[in-house]
C-alpha atoms as a PDB file:
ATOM      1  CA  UNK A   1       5.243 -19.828  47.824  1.00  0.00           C
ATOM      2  CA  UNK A   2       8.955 -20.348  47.838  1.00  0.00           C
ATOM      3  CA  UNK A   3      10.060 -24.101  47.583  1.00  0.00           C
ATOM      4  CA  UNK A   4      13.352 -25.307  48.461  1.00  0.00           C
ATOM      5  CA  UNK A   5      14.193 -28.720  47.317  1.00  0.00           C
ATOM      6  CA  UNK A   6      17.147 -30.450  48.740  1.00  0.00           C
ATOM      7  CA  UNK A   7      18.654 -34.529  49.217  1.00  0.00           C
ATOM      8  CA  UNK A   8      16.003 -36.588  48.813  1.00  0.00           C
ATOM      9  CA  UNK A   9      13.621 -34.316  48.678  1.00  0.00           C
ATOM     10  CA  UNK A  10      14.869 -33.001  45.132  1.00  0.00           C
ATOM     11  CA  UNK A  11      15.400 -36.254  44.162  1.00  0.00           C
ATOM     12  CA  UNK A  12      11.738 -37.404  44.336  1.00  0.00           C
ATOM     13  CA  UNK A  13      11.464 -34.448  42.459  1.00  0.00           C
ATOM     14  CA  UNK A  14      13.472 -34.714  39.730  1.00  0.00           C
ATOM     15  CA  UNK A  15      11.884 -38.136  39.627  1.00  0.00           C
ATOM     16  CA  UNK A  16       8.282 -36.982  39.560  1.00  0.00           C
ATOM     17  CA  UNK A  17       9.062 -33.989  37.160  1.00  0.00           C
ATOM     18  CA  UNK A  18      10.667 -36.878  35.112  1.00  0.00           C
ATOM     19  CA  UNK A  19       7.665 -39.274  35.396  1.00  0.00           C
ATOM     20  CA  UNK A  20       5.334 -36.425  34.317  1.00  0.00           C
ATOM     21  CA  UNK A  21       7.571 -34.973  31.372  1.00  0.00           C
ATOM     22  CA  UNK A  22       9.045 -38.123  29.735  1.00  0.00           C
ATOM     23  CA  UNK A  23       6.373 -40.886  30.737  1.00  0.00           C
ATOM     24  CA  UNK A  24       3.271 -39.338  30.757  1.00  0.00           C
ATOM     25  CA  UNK A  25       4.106 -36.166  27.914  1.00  0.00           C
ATOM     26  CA  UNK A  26       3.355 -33.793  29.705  1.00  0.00           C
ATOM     27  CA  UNK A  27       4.341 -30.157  28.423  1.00  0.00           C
ATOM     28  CA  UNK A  28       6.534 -27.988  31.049  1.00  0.00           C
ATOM     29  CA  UNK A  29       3.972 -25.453  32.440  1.00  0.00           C
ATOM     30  CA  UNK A  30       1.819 -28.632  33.403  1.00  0.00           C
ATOM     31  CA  UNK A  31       4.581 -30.076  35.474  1.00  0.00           C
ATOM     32  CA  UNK A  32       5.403 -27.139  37.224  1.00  0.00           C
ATOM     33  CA  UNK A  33       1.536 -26.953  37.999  1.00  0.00           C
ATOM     34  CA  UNK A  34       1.466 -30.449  39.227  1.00  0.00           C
ATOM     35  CA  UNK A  35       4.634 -30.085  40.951  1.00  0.00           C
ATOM     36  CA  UNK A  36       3.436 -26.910  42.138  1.00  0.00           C
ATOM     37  CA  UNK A  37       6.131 -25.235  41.595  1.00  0.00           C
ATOM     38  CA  UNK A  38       7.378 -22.150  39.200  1.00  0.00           C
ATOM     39  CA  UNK A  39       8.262 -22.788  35.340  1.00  0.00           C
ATOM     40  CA  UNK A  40      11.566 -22.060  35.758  1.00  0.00           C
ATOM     41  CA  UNK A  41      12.037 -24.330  38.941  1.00  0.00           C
ATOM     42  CA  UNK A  42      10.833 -27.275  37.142  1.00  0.00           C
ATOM     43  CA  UNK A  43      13.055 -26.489  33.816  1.00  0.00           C
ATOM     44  CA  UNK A  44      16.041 -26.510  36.367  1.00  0.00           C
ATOM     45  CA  UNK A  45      14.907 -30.213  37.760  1.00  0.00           C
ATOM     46  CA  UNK A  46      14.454 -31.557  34.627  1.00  0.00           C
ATOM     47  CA  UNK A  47      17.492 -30.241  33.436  1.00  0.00           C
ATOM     48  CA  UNK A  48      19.268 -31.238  36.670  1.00  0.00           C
ATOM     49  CA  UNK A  49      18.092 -34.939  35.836  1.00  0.00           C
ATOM     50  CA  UNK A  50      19.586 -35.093  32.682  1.00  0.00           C
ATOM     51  CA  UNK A  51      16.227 -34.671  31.128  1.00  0.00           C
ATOM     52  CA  UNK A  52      16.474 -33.667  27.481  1.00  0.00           C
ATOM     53  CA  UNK A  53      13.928 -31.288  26.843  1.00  0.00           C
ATOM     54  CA  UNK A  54      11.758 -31.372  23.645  1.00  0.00           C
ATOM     55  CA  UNK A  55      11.358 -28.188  21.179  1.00  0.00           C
ATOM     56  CA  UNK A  56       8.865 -25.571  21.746  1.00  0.00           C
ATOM     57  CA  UNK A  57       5.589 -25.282  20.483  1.00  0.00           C
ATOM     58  CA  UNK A  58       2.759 -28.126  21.133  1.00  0.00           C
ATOM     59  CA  UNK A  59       3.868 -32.136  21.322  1.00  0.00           C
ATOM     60  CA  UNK A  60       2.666 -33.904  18.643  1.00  0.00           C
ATOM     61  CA  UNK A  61       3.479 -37.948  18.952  1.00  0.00           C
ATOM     62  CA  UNK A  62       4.503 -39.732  16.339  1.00  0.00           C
END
């Protein structure tokens, strides 16, 4: 499938890609499968919303 995001629909989301990244620490592949959408595509949105993204390799919290 081929998504094209634009207004207010990218801005929901770059806020759900957000939600899912930052709030809920998710890694990137799983947002992009949530979002259902391609790696790279949800890089881009986080990246788009100022997202800083963490290092490679598996999250480990505090």
């Amino acid at each position: 499938m081929n998504f094209r995001f634009v207004g207010a629909e990218r801005a929901a989301a770059h806020k759900r890609a957000t939600d899912l990244y930052v709030r809920d620490g998710l890694g990137l592949r799983t947002v992009a499968q949530q979002l259902g959408v391609s790696f790279g595509l949800a890089r881009r949105l986080l990246l788009e919303a100022g997202v800083e993204l963490r290092p490679r390799g598996r999250h480990r919290p505090g």
